[in-house]
Protein backbone atom coordinates (compact mmCIF):
# COMPACT_ATOMS: atom_id res chain seq x y z
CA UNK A 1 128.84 -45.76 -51.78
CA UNK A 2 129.25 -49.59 -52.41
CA UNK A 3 126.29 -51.76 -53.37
CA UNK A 4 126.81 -53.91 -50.58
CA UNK A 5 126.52 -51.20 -47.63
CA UNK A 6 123.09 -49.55 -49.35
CA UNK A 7 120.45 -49.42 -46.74
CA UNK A 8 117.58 -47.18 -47.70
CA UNK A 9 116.75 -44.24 -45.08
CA UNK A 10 113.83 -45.14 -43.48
CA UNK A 11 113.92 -41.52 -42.70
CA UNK A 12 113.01 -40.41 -46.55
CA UNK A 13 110.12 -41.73 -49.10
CA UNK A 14 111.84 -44.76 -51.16
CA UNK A 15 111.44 -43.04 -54.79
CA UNK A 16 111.34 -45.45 -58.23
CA UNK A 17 115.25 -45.06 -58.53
CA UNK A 18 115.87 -45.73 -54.43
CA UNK A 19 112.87 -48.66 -54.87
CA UNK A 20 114.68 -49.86 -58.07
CA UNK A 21 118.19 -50.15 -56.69
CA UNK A 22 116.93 -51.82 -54.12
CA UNK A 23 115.36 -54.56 -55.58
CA UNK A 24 118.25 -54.97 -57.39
CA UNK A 25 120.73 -55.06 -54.55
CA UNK A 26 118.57 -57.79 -53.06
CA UNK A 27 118.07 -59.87 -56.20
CA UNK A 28 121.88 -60.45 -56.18
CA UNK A 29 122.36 -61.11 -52.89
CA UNK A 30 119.66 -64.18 -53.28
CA UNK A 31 121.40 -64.82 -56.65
CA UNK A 32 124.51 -64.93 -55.05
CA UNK A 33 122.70 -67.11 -52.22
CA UNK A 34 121.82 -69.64 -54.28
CA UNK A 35 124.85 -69.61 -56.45
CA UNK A 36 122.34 -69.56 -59.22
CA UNK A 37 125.12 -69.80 -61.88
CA UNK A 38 125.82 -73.64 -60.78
CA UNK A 39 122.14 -74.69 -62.22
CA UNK A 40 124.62 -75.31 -65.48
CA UNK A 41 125.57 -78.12 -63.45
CA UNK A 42 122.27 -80.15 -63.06
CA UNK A 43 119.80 -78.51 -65.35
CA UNK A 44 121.33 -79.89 -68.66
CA UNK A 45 121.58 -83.31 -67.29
CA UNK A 46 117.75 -82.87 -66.66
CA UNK A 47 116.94 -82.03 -70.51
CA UNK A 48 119.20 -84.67 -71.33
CA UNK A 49 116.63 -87.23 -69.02
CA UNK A 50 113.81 -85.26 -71.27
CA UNK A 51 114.95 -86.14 -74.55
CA UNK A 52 116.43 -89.93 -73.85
CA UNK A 53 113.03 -91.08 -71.90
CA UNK A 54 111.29 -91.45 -75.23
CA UNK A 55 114.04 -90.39 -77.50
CA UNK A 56 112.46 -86.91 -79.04
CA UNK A 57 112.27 -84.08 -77.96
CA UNK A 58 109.13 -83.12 -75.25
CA UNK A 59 106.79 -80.39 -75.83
CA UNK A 60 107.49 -76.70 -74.97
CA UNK A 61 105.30 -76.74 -71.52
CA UNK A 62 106.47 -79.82 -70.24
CA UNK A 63 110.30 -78.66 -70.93
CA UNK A 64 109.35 -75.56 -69.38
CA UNK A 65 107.50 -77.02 -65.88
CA UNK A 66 110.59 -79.41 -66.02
CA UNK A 67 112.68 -76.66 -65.95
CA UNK A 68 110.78 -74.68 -62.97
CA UNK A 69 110.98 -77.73 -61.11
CA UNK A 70 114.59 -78.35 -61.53
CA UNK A 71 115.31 -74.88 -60.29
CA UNK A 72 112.87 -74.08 -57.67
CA UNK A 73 113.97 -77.94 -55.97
CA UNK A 74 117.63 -76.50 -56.53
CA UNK A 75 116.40 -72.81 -54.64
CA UNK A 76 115.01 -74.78 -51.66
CA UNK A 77 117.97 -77.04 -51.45
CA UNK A 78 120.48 -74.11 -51.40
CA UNK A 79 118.52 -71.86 -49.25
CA UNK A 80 118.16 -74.60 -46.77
CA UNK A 81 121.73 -75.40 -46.39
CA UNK A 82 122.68 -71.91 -46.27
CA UNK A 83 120.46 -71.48 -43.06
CA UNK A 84 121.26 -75.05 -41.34
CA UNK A 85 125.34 -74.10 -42.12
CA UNK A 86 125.12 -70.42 -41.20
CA UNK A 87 126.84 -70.94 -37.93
CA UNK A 88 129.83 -72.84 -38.92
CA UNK A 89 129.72 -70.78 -42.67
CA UNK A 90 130.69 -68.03 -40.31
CA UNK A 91 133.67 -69.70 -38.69
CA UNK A 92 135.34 -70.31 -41.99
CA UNK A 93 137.48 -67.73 -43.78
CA UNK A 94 136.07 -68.57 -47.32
CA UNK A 95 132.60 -68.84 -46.51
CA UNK A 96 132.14 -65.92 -43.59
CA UNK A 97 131.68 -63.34 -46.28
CA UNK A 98 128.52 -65.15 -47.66
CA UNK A 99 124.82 -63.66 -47.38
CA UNK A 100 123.70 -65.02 -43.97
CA UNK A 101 126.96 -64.90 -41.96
CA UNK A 102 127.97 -61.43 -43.32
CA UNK A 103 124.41 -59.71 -41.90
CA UNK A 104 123.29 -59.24 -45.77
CA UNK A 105 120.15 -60.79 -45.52
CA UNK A 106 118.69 -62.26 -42.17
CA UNK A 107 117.26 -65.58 -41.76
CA UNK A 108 113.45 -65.20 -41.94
CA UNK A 109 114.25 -63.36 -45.60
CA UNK A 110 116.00 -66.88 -46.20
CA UNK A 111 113.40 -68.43 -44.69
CA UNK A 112 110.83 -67.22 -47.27
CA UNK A 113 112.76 -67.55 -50.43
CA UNK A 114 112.64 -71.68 -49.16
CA UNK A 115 109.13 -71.91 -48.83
CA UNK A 116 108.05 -69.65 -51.94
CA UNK A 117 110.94 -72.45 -53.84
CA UNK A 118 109.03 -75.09 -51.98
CA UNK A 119 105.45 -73.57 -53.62
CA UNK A 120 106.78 -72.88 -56.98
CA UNK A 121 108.21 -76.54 -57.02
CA UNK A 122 104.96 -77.88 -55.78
CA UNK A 123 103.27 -76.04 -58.72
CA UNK A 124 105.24 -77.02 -60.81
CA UNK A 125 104.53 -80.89 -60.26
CA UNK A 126 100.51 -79.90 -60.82
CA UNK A 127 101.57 -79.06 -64.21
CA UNK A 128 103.18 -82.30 -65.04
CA UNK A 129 101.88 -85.95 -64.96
CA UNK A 130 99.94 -86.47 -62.00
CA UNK A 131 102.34 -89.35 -60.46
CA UNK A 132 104.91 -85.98 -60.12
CA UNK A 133 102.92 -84.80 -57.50
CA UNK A 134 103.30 -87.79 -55.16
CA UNK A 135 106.87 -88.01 -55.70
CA UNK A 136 108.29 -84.36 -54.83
CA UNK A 137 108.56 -85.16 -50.61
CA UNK A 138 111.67 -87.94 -52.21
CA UNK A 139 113.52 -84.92 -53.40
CA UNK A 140 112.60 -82.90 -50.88
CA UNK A 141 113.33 -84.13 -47.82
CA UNK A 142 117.10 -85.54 -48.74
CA UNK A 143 117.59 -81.71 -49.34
CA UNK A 144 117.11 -81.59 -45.58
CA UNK A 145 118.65 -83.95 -44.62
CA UNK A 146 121.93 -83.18 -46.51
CA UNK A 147 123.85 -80.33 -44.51
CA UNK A 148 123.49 -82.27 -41.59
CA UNK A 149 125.26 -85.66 -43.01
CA UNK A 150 128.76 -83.55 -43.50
CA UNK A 151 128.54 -83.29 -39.14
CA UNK A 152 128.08 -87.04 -39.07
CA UNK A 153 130.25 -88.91 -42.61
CA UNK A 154 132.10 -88.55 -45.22
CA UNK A 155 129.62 -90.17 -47.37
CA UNK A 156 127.70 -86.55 -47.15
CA UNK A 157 128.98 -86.58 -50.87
CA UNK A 158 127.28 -89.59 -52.15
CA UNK A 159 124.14 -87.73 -50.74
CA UNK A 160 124.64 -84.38 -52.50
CA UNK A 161 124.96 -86.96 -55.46
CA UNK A 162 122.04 -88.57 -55.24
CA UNK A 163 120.26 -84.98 -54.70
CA UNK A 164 121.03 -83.76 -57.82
CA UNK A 165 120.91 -87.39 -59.54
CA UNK A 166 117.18 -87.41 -58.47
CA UNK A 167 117.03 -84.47 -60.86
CA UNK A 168 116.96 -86.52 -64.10
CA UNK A 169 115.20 -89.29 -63.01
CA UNK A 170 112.48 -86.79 -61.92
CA UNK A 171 112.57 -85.19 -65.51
CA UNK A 172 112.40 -88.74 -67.33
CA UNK A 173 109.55 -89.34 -65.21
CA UNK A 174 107.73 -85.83 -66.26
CA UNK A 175 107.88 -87.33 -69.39
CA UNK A 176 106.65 -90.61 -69.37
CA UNK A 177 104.51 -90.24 -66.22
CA UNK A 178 105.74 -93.40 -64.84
CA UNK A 179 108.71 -94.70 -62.31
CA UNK A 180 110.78 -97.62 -63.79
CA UNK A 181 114.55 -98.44 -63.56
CA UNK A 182 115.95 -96.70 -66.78
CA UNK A 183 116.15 -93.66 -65.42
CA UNK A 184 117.93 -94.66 -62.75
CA UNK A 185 121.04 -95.40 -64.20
CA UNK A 186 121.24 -92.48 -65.77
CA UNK A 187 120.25 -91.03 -62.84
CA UNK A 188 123.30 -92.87 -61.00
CA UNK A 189 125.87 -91.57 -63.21
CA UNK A 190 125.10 -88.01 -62.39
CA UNK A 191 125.10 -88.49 -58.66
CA UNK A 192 128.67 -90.25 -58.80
CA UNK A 193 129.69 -87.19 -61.08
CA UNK A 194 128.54 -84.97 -58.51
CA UNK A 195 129.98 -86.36 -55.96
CA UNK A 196 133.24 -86.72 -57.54
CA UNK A 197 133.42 -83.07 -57.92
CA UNK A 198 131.82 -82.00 -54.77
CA UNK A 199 135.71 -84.31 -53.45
CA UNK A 200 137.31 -81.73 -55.20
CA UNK A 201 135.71 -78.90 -53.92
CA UNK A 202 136.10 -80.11 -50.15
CA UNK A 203 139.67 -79.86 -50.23
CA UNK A 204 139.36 -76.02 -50.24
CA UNK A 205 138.21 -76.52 -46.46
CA UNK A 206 139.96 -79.69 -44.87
CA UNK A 207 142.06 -77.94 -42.39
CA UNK A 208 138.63 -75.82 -41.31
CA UNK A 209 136.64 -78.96 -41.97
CA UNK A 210 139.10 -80.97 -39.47
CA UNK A 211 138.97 -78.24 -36.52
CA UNK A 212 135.34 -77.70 -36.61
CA UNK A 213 135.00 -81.67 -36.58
CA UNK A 214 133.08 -81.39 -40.08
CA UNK A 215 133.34 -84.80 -42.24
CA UNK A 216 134.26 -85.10 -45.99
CA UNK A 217 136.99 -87.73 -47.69
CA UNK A 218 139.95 -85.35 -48.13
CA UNK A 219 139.14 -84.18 -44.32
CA UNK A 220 139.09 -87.76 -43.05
CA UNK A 221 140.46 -89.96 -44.91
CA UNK A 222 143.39 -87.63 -46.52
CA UNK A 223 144.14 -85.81 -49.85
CA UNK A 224 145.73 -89.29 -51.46
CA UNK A 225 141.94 -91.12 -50.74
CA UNK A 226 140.18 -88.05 -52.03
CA UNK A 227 141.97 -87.83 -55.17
CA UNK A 228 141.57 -91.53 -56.22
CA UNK A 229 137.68 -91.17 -54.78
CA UNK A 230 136.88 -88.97 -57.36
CA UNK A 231 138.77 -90.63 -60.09
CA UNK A 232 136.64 -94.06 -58.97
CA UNK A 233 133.43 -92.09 -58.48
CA UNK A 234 133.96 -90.74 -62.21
CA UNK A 235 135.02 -93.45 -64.32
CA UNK A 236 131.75 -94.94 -62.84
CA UNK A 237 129.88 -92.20 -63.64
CA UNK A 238 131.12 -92.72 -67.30
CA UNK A 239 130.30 -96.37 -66.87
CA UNK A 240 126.89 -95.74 -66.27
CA UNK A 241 126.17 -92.66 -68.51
CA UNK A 242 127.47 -94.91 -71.52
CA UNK A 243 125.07 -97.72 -70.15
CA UNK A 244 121.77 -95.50 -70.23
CA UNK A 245 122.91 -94.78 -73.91
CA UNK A 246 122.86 -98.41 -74.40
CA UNK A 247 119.58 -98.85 -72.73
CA UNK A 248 117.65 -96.40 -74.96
CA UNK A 249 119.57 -97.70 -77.79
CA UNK A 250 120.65 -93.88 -78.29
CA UNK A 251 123.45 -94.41 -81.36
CA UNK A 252 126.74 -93.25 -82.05
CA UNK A 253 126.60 -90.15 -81.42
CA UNK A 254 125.33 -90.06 -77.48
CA UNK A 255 128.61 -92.52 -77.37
CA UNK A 256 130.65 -89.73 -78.75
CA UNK A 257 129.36 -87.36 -76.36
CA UNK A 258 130.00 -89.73 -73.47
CA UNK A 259 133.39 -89.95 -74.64
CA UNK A 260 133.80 -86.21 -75.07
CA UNK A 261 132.45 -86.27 -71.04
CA UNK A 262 135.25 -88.81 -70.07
CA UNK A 263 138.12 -86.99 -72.01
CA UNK A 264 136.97 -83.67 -70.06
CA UNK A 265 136.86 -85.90 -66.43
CA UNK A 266 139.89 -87.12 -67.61
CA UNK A 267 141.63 -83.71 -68.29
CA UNK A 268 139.61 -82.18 -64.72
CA UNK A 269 141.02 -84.83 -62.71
CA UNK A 270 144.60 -84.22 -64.12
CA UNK A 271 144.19 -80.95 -62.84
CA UNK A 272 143.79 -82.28 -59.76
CA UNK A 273 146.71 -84.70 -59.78
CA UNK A 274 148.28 -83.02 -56.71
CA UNK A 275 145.57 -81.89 -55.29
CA UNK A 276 146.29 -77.94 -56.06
CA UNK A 277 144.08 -75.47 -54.62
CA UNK A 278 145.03 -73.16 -57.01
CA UNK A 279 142.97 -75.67 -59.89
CA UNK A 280 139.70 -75.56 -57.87
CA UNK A 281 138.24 -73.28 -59.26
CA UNK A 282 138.96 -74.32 -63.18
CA UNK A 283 138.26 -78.05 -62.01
CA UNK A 284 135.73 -77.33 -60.54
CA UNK A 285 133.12 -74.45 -61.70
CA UNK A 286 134.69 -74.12 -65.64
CA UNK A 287 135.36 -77.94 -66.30
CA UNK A 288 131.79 -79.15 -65.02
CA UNK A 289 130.22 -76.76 -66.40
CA UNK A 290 131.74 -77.47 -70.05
CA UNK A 291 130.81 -81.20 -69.23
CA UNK A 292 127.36 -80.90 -68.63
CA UNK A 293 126.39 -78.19 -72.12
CA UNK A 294 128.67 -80.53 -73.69
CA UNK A 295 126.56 -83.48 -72.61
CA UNK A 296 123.50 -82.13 -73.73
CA UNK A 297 124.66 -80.64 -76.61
CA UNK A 298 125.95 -84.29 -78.07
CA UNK A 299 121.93 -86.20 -76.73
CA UNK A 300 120.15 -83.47 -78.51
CA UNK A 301 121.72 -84.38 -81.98
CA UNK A 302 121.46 -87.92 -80.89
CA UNK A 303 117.76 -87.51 -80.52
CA UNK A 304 117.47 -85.61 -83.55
CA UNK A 305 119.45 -87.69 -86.28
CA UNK A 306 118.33 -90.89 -84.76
């Protein structure tokens, strides 16, 4: 019997082994929900906020609520759009196989694992500075307001930037438990390298994007503008990572990590010269995923030998 078709027999007393296997089979259905493996994405850029805000490295506790945060906010924000896109998720070859459209878990189990996120987050701001928990509707309610923006513009990827570029300012702010405008450069370079790579991802759905009258660059503007609006949108984002260096007076060796970052964008967008659906996947999941650790990896020594 497949994992996927288990259903315990309500006619028969759920044993530990039965009980266990399903608790299993429904922890990687939400894990596959939430496409948990992508936190490499934003988390590191978040630690990297941690560290650069005063330039050493924060306590265990606050790394740790930080890190609740980050992926509790990123929980709601996934489970959300999976419920607001489950209708035209289902109309789309390489999407109707996904959690909600497939029948493997219903809506009001969605439902839940949003508003437990939504509690865990908010918990997580009452164990950080106080300011935190004034500020968590900002990240919120862009979450919301995200799947909608693809049925409207193109610019819905400059909003899933600034989503997940809200992530480091928030952790910069968990630090120093105050808003100013350092963070948000920093914060600005992750959103345009987000949204650079979210470009790329679109173009696995532009013909389905066009007939369902869903917006994104490659879908509306053609492949040509996508391909040189993520190249813009990440030599920007390089710009500006290189600039919060500058601002926190960070040394050589953040630099060299920045320019390990831009030989990697470099070498993803390459990939991507032609606009080959066949590089998706290695441009998109491996590459980013090497640029954030590698990221991270380079501020940590930074903070450390400085």
């Amino acid at each position: 019997m497949a994992e996927a078709d288990f259903t315990p027999n309500p006619g028969f007393a759920v044993g530990p082994r039965s009980l266990a296997r399903v608790c299993h089979l429904y922890t990687v259905r939400f894990l596959r929900l939430l496409k948990f493996e992508h936190s490499v994405f934003a988390l590191p850029f978040a630690y990297a906020a941690a560290l650069l805000a005063q330039m050493h490295v924060p306590g265990f506790w606050r790394m740790f609520w930080i890190t609740v945060a980050m992926v509790s906010a990123r929980s709601l924000g996934m489970a959300v759009n999976r419920l607001i896109d489950a209708r035209i998720d289902a109309q789309n070859p390489r999407t109707a196989g996904r959690e909600l459209p497939s029948g493997q878990l219903r809506r009001w189990q969605v439902w839940l694992l949003a508003l437990l996120s939504l509690a865990v987050l908010i918990l997580a701001t009452f164990n950080l500075p106080a300011i935190t928990r004034y500020l968590w509707p900002i990240v919120v309610i862009p979450m919301l307001v995200y799947p909608l923006t693809k049925r409207w513009t193109w610019l819905c990827h400059i909003l899933l930037g600034v989503i997940d570029g809200l992530g480091p300012v928030g952790a910069w702010v968990a630090v120093t438990g105050k808003v100013t405008w350092e963070p948000f450069v920093l914060g600005a370079g992750v959103a345009l390298w987000i949204a650079g790579f979210d470009v790329i991802y679109a173009f696995m759905d532009v013909d389905v994007d066009r007939a369902q009258g869903l917006h994104s660059i490659p879908a509306d503007l053609g492949h040509e503008a996508g391909l040189w609006g993520t190249r813009i949108f990440h030599a920007l984002a390089v710009l500006l990572l290189a600039a919060a260096g500058y601002i926190q007076a960070a040394g050589p060796v953040y630099y060299a990590g920045v320019a390990a970052c831009a030989a990697l964008l470099f070498y993803e967008n390459w990939l991507m010269r032609k606009a080959d659906l066949a590089k998706v996947g290695v441009a998109f999941m491996t590459m980013n995923g090497v640029i954030s650790v590698v990221f991270l990896v380079f501020t940590v020594v930074a903070v450390l030998v400085r």
